[in-house]
PDB file of N, CA and C in Angstrom:
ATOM      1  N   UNK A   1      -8.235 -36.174 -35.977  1.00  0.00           N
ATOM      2  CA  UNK A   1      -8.025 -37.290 -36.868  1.00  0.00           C
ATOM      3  C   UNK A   1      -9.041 -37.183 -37.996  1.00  0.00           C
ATOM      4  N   UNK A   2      -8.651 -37.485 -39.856  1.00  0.00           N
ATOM      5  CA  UNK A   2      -9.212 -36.976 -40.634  1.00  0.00           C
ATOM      6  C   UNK A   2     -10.050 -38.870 -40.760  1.00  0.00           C
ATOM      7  N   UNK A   3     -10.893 -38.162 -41.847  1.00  0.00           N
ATOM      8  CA  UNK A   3     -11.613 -39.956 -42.125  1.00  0.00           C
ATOM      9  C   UNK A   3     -10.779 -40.923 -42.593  1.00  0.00           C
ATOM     10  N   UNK A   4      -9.686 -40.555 -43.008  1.00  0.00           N
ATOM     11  CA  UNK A   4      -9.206 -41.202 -43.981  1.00  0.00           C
ATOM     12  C   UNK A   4      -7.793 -42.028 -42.864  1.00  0.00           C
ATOM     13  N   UNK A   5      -7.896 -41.487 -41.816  1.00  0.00           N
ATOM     14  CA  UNK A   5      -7.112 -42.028 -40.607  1.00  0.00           C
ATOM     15  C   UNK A   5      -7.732 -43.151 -39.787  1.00  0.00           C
ATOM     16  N   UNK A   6      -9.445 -43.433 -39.763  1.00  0.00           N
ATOM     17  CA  UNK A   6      -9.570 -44.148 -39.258  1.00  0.00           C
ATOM     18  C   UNK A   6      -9.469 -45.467 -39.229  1.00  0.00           C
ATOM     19  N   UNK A   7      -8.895 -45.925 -38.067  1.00  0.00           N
ATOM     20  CA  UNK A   7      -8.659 -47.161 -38.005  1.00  0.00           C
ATOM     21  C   UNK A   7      -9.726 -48.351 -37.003  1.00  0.00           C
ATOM     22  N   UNK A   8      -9.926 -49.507 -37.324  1.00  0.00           N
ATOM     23  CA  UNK A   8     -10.975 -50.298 -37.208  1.00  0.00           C
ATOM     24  C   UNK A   8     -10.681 -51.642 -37.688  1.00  0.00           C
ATOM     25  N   UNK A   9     -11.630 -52.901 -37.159  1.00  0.00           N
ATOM     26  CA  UNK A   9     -11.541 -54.399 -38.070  1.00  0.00           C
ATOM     27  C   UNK A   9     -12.126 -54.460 -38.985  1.00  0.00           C
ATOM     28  N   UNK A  10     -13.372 -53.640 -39.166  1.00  0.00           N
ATOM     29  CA  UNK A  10     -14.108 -53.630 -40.342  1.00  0.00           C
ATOM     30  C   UNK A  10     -14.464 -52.092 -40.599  1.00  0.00           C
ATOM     31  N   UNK A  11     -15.314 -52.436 -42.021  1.00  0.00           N
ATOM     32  CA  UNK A  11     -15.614 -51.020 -42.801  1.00  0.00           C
ATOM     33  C   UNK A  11     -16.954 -50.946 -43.781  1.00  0.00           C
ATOM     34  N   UNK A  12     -17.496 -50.339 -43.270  1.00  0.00           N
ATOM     35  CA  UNK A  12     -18.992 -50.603 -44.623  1.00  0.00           C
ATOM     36  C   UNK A  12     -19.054 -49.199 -45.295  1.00  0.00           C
ATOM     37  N   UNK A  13     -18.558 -49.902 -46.686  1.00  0.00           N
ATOM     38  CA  UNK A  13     -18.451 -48.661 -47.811  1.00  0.00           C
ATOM     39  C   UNK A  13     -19.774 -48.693 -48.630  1.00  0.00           C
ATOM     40  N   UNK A  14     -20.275 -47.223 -49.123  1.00  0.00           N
ATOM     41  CA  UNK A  14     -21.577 -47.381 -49.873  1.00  0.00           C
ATOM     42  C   UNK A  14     -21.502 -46.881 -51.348  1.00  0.00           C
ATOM     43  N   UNK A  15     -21.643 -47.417 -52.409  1.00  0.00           N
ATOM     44  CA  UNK A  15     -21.576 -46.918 -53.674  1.00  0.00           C
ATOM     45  C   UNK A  15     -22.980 -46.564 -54.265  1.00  0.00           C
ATOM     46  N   UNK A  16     -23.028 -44.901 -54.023  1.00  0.00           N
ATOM     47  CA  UNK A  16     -24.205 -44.378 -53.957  1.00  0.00           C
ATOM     48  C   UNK A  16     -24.854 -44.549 -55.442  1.00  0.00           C
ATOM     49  N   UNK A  17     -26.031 -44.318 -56.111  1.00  0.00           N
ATOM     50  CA  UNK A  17     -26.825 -44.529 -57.477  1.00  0.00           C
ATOM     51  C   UNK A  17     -25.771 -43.121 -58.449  1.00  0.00           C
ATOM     52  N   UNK A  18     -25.447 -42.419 -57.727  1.00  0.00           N
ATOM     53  CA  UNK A  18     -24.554 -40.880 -58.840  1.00  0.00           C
ATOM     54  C   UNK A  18     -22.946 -41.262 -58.929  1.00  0.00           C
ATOM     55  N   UNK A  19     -22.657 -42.354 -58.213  1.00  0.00           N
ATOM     56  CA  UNK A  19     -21.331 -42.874 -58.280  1.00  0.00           C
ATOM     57  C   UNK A  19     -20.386 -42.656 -57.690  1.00  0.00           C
ATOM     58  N   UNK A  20     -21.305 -41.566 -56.212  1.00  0.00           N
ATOM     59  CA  UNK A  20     -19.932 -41.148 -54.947  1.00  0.00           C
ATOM     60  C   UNK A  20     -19.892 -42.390 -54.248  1.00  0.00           C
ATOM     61  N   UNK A  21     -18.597 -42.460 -53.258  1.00  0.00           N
ATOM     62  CA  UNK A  21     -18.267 -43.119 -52.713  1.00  0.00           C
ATOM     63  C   UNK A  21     -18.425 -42.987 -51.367  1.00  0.00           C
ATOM     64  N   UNK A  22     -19.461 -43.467 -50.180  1.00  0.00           N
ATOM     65  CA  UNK A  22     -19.189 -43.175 -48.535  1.00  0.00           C
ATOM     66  C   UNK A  22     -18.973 -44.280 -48.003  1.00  0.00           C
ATOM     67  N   UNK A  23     -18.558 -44.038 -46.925  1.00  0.00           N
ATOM     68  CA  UNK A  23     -18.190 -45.498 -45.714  1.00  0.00           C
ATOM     69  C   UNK A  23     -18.915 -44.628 -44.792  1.00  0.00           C
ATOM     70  N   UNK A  24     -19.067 -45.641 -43.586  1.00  0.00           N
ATOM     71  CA  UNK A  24     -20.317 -45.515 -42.417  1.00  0.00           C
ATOM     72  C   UNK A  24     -19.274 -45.280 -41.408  1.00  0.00           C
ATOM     73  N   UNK A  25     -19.675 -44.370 -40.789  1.00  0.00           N
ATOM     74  CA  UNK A  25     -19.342 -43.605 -39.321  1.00  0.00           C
ATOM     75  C   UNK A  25     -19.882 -43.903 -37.974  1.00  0.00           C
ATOM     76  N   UNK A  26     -21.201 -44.483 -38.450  1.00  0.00           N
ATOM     77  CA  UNK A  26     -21.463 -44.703 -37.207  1.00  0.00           C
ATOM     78  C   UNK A  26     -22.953 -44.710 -37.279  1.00  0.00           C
ATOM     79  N   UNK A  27     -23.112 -43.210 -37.290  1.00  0.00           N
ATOM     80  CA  UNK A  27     -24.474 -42.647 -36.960  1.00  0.00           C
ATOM     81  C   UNK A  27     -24.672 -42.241 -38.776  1.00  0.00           C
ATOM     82  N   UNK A  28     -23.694 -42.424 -39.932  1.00  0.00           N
ATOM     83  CA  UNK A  28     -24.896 -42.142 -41.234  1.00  0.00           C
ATOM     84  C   UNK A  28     -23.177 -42.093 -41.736  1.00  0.00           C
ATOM     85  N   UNK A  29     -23.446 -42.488 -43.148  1.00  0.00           N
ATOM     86  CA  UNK A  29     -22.635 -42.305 -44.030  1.00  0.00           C
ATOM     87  C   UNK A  29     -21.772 -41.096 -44.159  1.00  0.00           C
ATOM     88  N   UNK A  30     -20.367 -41.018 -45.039  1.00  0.00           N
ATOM     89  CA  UNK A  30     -20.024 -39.639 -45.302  1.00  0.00           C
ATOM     90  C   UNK A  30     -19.043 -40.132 -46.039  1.00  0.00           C
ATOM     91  N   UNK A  31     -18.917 -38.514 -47.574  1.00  0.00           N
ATOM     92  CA  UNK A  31     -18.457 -39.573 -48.500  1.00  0.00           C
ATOM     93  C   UNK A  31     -17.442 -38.617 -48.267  1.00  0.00           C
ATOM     94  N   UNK A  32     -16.400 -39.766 -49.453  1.00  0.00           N
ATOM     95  CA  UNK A  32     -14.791 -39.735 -49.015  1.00  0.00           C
ATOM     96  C   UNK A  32     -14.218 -39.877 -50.581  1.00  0.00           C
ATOM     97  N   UNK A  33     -13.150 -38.995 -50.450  1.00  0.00           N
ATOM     98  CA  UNK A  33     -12.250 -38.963 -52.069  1.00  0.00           C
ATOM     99  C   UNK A  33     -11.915 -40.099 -52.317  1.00  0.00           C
ATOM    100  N   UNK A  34     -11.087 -39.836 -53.280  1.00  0.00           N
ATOM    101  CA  UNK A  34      -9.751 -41.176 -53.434  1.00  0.00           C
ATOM    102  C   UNK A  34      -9.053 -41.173 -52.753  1.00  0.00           C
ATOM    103  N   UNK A  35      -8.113 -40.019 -51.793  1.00  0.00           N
ATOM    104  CA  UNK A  35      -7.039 -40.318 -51.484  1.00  0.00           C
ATOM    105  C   UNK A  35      -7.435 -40.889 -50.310  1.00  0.00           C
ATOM    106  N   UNK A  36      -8.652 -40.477 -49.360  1.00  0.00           N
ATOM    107  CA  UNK A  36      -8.935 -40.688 -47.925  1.00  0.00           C
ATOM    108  C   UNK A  36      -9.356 -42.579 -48.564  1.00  0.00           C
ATOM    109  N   UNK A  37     -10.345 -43.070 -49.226  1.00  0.00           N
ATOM    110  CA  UNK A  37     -11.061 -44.156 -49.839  1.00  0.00           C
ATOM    111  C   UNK A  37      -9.136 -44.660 -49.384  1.00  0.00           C
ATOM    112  N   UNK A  38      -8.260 -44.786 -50.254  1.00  0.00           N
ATOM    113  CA  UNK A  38      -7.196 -45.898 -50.573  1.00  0.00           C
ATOM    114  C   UNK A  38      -6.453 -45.619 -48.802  1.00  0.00           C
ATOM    115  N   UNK A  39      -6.309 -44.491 -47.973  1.00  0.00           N
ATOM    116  CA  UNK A  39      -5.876 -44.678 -46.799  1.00  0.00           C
ATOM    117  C   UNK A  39      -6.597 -45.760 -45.948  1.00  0.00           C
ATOM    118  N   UNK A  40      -7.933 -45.317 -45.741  1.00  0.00           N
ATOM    119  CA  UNK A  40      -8.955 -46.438 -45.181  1.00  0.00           C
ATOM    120  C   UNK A  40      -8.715 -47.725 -45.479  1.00  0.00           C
ATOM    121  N   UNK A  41      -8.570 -48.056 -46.551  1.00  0.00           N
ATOM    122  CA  UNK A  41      -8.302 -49.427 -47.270  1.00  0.00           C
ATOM    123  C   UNK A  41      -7.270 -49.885 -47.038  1.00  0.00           C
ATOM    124  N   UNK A  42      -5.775 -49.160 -46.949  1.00  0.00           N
ATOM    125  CA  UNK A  42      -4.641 -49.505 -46.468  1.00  0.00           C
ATOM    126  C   UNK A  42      -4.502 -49.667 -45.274  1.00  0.00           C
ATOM    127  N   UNK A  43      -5.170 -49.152 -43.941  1.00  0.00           N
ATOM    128  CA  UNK A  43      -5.070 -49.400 -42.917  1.00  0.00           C
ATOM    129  C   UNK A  43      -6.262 -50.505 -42.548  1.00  0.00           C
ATOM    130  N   UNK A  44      -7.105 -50.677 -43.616  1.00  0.00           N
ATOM    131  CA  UNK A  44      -8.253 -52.050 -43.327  1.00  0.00           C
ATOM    132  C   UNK A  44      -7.392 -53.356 -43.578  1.00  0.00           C
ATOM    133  N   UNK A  45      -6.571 -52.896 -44.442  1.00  0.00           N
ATOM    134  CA  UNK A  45      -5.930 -54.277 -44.552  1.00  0.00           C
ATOM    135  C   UNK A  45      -4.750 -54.624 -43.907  1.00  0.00           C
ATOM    136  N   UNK A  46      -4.509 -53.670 -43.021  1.00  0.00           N
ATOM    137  CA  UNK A  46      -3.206 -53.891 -42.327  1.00  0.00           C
ATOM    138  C   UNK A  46      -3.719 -54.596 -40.550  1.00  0.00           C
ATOM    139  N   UNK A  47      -5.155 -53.911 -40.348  1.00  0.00           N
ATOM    140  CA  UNK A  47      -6.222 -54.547 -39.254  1.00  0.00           C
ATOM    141  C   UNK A  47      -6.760 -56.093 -39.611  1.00  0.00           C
ATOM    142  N   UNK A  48      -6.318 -56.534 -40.616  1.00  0.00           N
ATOM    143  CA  UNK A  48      -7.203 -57.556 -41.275  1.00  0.00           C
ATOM    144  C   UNK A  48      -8.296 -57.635 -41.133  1.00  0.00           C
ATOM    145  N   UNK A  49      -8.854 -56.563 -41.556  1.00  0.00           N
ATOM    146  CA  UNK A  49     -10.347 -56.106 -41.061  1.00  0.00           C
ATOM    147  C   UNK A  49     -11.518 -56.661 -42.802  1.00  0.00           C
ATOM    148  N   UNK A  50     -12.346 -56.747 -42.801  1.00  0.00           N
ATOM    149  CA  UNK A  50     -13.406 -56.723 -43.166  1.00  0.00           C
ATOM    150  C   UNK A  50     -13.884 -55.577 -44.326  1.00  0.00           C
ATOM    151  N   UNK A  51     -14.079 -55.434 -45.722  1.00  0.00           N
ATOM    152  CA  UNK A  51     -15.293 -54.842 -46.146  1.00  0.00           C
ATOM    153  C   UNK A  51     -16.750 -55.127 -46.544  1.00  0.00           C
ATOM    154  N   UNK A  52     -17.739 -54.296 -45.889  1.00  0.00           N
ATOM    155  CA  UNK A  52     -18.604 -55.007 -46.408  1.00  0.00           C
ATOM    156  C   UNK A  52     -19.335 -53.896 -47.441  1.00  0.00           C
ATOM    157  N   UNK A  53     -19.627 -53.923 -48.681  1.00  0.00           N
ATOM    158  CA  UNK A  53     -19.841 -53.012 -49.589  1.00  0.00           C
ATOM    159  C   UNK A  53     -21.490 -53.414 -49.951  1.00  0.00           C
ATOM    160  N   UNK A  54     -22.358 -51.646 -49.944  1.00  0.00           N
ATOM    161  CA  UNK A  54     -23.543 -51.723 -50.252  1.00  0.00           C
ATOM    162  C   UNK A  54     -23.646 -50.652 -51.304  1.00  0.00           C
ATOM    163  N   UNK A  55     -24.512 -51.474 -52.312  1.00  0.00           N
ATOM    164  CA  UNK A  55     -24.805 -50.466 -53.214  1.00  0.00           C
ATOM    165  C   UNK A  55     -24.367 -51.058 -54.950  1.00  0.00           C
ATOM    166  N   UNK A  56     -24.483 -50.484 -55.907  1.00  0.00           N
ATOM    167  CA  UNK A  56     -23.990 -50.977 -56.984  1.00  0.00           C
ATOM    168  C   UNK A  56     -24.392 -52.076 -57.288  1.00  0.00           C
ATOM    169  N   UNK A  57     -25.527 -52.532 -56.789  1.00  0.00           N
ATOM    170  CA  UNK A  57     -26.126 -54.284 -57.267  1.00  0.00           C
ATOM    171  C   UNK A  57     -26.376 -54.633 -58.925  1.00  0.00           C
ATOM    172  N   UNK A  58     -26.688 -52.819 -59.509  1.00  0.00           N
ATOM    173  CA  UNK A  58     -27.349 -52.945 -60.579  1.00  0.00           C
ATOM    174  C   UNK A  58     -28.725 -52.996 -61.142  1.00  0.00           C
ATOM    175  N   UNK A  59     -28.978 -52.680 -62.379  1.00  0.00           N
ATOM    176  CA  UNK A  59     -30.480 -52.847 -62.272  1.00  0.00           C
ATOM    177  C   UNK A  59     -30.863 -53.644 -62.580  1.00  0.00           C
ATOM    178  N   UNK A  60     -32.199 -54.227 -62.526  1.00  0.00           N
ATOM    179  CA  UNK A  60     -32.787 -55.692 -62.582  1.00  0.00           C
ATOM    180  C   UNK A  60     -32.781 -56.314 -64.529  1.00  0.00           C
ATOM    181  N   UNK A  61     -31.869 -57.320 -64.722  1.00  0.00           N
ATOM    182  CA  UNK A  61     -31.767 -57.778 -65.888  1.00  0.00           C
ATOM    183  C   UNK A  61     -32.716 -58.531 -65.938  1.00  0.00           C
ATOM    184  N   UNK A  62     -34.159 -58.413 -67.026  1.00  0.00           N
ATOM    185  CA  UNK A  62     -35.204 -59.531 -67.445  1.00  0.00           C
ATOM    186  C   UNK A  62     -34.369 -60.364 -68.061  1.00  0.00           C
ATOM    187  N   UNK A  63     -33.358 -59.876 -69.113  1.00  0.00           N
ATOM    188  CA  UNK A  63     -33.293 -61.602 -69.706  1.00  0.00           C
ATOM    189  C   UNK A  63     -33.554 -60.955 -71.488  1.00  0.00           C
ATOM    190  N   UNK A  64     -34.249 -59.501 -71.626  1.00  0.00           N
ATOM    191  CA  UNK A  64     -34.868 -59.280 -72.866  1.00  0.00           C
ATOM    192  C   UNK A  64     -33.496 -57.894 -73.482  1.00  0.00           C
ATOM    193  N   UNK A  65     -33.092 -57.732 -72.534  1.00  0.00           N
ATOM    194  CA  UNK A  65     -32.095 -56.361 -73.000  1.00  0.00           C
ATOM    195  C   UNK A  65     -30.852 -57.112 -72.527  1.00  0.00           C
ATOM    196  N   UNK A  66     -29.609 -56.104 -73.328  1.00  0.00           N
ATOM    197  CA  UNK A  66     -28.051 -56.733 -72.081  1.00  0.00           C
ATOM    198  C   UNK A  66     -28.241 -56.197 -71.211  1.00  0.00           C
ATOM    199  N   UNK A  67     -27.388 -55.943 -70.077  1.00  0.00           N
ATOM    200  CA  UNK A  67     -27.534 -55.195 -68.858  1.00  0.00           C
ATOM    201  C   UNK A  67     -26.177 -54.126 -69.218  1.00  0.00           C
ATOM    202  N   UNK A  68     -26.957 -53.115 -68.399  1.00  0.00           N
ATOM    203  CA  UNK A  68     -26.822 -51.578 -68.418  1.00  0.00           C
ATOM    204  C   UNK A  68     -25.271 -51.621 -67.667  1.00  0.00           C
ATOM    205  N   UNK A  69     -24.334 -52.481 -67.671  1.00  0.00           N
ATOM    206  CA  UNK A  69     -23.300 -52.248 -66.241  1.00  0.00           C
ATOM    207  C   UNK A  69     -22.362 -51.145 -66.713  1.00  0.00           C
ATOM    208  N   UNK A  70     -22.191 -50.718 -67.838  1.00  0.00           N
ATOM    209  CA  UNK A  70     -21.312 -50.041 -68.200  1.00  0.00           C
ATOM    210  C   UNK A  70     -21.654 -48.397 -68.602  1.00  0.00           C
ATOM    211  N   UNK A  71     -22.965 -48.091 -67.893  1.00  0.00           N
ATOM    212  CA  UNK A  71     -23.449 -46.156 -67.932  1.00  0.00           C
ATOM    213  C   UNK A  71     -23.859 -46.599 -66.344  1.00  0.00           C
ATOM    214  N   UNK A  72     -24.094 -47.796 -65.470  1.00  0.00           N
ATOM    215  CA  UNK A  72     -24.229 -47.509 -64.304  1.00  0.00           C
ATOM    216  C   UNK A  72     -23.743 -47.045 -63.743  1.00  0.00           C
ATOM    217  N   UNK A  73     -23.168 -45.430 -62.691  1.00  0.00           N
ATOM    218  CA  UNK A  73     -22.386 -44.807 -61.748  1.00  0.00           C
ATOM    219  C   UNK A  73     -22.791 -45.956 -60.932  1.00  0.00           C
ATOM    220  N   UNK A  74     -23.065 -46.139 -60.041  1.00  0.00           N
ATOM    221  CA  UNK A  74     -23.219 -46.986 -58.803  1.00  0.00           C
ATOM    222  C   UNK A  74     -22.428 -48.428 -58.652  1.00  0.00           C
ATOM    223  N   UNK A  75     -22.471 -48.849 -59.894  1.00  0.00           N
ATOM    224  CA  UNK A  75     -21.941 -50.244 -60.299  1.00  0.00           C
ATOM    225  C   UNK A  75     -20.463 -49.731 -61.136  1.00  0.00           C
ATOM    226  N   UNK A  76     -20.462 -49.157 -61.676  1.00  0.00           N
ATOM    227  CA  UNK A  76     -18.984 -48.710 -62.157  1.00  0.00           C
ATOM    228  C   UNK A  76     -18.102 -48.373 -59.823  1.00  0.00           C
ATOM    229  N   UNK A  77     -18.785 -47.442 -59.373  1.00  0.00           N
ATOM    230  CA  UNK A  77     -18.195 -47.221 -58.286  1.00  0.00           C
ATOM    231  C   UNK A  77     -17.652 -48.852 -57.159  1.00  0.00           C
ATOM    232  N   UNK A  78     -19.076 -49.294 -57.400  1.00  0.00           N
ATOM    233  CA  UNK A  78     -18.913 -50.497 -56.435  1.00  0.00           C
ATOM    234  C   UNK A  78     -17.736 -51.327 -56.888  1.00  0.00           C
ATOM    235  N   UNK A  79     -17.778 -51.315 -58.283  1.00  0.00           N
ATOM    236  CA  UNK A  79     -16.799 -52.341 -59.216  1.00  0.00           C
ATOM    237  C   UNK A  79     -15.342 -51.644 -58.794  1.00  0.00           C
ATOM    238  N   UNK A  80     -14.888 -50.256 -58.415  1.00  0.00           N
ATOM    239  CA  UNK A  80     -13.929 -49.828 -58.325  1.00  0.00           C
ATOM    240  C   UNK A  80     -13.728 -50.116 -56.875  1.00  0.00           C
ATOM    241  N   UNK A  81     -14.206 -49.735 -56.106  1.00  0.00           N
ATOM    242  CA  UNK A  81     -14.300 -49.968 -54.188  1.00  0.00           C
ATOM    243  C   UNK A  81     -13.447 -51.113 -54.325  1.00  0.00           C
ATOM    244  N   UNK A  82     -14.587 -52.437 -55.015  1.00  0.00           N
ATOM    245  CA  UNK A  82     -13.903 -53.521 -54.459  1.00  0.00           C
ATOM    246  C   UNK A  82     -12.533 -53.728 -55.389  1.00  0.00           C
ATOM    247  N   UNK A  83     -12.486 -53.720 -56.655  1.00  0.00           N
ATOM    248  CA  UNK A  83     -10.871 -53.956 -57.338  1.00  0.00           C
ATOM    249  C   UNK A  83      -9.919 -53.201 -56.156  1.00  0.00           C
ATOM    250  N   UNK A  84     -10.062 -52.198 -55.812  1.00  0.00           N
ATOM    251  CA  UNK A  84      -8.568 -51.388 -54.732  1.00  0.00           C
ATOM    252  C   UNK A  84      -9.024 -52.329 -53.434  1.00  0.00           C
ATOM    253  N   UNK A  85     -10.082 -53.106 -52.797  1.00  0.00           N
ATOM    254  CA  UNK A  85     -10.006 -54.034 -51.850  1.00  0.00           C
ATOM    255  C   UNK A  85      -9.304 -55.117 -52.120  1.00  0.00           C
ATOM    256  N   UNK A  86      -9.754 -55.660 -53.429  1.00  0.00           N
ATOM    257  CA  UNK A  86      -8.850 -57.240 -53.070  1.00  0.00           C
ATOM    258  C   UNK A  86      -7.526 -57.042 -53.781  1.00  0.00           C
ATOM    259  N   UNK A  87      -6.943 -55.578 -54.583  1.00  0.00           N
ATOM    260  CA  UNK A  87      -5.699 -55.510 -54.745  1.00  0.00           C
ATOM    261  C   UNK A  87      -4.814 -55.861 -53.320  1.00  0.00           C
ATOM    262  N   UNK A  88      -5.276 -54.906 -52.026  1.00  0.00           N
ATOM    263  CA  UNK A  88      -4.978 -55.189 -50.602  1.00  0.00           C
ATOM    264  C   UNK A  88      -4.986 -56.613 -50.220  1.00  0.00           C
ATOM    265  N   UNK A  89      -5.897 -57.306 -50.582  1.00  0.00           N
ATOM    266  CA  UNK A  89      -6.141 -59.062 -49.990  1.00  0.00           C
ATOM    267  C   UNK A  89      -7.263 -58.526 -48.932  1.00  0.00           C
ATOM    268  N   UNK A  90      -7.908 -57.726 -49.160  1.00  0.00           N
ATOM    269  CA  UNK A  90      -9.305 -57.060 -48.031  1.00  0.00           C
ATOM    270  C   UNK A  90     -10.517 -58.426 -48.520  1.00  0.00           C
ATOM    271  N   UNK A  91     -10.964 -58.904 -47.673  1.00  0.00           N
ATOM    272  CA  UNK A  91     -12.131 -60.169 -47.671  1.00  0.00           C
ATOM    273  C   UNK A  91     -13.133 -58.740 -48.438  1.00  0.00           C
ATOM    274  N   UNK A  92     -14.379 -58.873 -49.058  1.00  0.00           N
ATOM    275  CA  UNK A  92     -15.731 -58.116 -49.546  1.00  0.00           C
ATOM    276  C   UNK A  92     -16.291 -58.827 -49.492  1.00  0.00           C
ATOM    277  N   UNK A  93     -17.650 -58.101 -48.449  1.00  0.00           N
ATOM    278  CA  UNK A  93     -18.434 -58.967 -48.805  1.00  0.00           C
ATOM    279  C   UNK A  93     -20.001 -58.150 -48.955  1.00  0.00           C
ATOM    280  N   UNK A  94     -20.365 -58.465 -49.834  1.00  0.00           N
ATOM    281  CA  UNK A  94     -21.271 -57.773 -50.804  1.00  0.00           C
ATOM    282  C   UNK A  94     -22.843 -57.647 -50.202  1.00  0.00           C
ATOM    283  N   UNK A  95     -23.661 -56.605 -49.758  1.00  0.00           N
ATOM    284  CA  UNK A  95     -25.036 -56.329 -49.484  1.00  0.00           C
ATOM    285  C   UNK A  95     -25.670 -55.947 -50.713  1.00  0.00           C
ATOM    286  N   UNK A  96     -26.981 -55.836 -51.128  1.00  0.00           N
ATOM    287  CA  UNK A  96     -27.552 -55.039 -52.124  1.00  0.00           C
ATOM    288  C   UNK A  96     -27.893 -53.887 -51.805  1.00  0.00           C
TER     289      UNK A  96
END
């Protein structure tokens, strides 16, 4: 069975700082394409299972610059994870 087969109630996906994408196995992360990423997701939402997404928080806005969200990989990734989650109706729920 490939990653992209596994099935489960929940899922903790990580949107790394270079803008890959992993979900947790168990014992450590391992990252995953698009096509395996949207299988996972289709069968998370068919479990009515859970994402909980880490990573992509962004960097710390003082208040004196705009914020950087749009050259962030990490935050561009996280921002994508979750849009293909709640296209599904997948609950997210967000760690830093």
């Amino acid at each position: 069975m490939g990653i992209g087969e596994r099935r489960s109630g929940d899922l903790t996906v990580w949107a790394g700082d270079d803008g890959s994408v992993s979900v947790d196995v168990g014992a450590r992360f391992v990252a995953v394409g698009d096509e395996d990423l949207e299988r996972l997701l289709d069968n998370l939402a068919a479990d009515g299972g859970t994402l909980t997404l880490v990573g992509g928080a962004g960097r710390a806005d003082d208040g004196d610059h705009a914020p950087y969200r749009e050259s962030d990989p990490a935050m561009n990734a996280a921002g994508w994870v979750q849009a293909l989650a709640e296209q599904r109706g997948i609950r997210v729920v967000r760690e830093a």
